[in-house]
Protein backbone atom coordinates (compact mmCIF):
# COMPACT_ATOMS: atom_id res chain seq x y z
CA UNK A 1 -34.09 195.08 -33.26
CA UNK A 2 -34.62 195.77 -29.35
CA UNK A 3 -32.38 193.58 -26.95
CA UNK A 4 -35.28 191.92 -25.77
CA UNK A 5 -35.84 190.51 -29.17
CA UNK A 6 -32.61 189.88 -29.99
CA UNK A 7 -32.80 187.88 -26.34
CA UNK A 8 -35.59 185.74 -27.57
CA UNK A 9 -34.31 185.12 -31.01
CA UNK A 10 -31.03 183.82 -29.53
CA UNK A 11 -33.03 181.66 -26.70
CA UNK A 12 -35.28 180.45 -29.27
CA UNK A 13 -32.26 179.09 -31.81
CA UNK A 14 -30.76 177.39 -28.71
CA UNK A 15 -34.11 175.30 -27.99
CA UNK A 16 -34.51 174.84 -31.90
CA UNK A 17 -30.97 173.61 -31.88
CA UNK A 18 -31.51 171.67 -28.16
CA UNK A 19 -34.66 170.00 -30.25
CA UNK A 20 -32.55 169.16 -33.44
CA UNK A 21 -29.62 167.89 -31.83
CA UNK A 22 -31.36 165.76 -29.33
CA UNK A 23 -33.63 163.98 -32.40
CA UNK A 24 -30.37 163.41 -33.94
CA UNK A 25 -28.82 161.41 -31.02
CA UNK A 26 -32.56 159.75 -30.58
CA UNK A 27 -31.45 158.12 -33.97
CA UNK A 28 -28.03 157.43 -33.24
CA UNK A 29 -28.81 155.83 -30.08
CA UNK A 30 -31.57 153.34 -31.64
CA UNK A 31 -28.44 152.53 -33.86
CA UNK A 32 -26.00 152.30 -31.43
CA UNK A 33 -28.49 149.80 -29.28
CA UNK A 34 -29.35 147.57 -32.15
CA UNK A 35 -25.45 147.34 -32.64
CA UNK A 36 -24.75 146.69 -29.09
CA UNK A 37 -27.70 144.12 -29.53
CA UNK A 38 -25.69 142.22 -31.87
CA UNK A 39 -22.41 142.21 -30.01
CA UNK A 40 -23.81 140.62 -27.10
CA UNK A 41 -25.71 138.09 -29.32
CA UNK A 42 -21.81 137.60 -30.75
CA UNK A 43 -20.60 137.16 -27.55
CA UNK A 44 -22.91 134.97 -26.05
CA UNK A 45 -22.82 134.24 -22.05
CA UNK A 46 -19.20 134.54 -22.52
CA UNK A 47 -17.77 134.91 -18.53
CA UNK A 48 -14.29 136.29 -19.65
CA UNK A 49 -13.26 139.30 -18.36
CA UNK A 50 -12.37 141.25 -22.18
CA UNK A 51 -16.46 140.26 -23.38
CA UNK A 52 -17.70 141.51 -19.85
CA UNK A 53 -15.46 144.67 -20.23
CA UNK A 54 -16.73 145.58 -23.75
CA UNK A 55 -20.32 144.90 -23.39
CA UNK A 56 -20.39 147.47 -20.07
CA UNK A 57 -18.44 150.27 -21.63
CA UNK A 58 -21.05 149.99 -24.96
CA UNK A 59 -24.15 150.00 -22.20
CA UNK A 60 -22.33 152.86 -20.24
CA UNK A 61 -21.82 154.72 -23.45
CA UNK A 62 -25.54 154.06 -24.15
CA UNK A 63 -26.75 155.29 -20.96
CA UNK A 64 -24.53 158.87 -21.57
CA UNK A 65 -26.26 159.43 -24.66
CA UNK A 66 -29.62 158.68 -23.03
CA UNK A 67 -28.81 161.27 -20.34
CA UNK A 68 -27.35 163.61 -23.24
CA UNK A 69 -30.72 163.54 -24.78
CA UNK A 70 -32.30 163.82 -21.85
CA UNK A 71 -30.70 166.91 -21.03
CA UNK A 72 -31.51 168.35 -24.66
CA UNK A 73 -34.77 167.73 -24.09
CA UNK A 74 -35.36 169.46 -20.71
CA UNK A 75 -32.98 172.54 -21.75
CA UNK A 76 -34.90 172.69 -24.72
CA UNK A 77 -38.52 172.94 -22.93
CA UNK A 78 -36.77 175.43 -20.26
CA UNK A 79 -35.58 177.59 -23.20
CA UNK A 80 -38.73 177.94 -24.95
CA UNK A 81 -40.34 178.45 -22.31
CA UNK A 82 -38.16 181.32 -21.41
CA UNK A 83 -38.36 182.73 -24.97
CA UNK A 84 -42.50 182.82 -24.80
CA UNK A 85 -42.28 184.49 -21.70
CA UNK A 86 -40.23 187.45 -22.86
C-alpha cells in the first residue's frame, strides 16, 4: 500500500470515528438535557445560592458537550474532505 493510501485510510478512520463519536454524544446530550430538565423542575425558582450553583454547572457542562460535538462534526467534514481529495 502507497503512503498516499495509507494517508487516506488513516484520514478517513479519523472522520469515521469524528462521525461515530459525535452521534454518540448527540445521544448523551439529549439525555443529559432531559435530566437537567428534571432537576430544575425539582428545584423550582429556588433563589439559594447551592440550586443556582448546580443548575449552571449542569447547563455549562451541556454547552461543552454541544461545542464537543460541534467540533466532531466540523473535523469530521474537514477530514473527509481531505481524504477525497487525495
Amino acid at each position: 500500500m502507497s503512503q498516499l493510501s495509507q494517508l487516506k485510510e488513516a484520514v478517513t478512520n479519523v472522520a469515521k470515528s469524528s462521525r461515530t463519536s459525535g452521534g454518540e454524544l448527540q445521544r448523551f446530550i439529549q439525555e443529559f438535557n432531559k435530566q437537567i430538565s428534571e432537576v430544575q423542575a425539582q428545584i423550582g425558582g429556588s433563589a439559594q445560592r447551592a440550586d443556582q450553583q448546580v443548575i449552571q454547572a449542569l447547563q455549562g457542562a451541556s454547552n461543552a458537550v454541544q461545542q464537543a460535538i460541534g467540533a466532531l462534526e466540523n473535523s469530521a467534514s474537514v477530514a473527509s474532505q481531505y481524504a477525497n481529495g487525495l
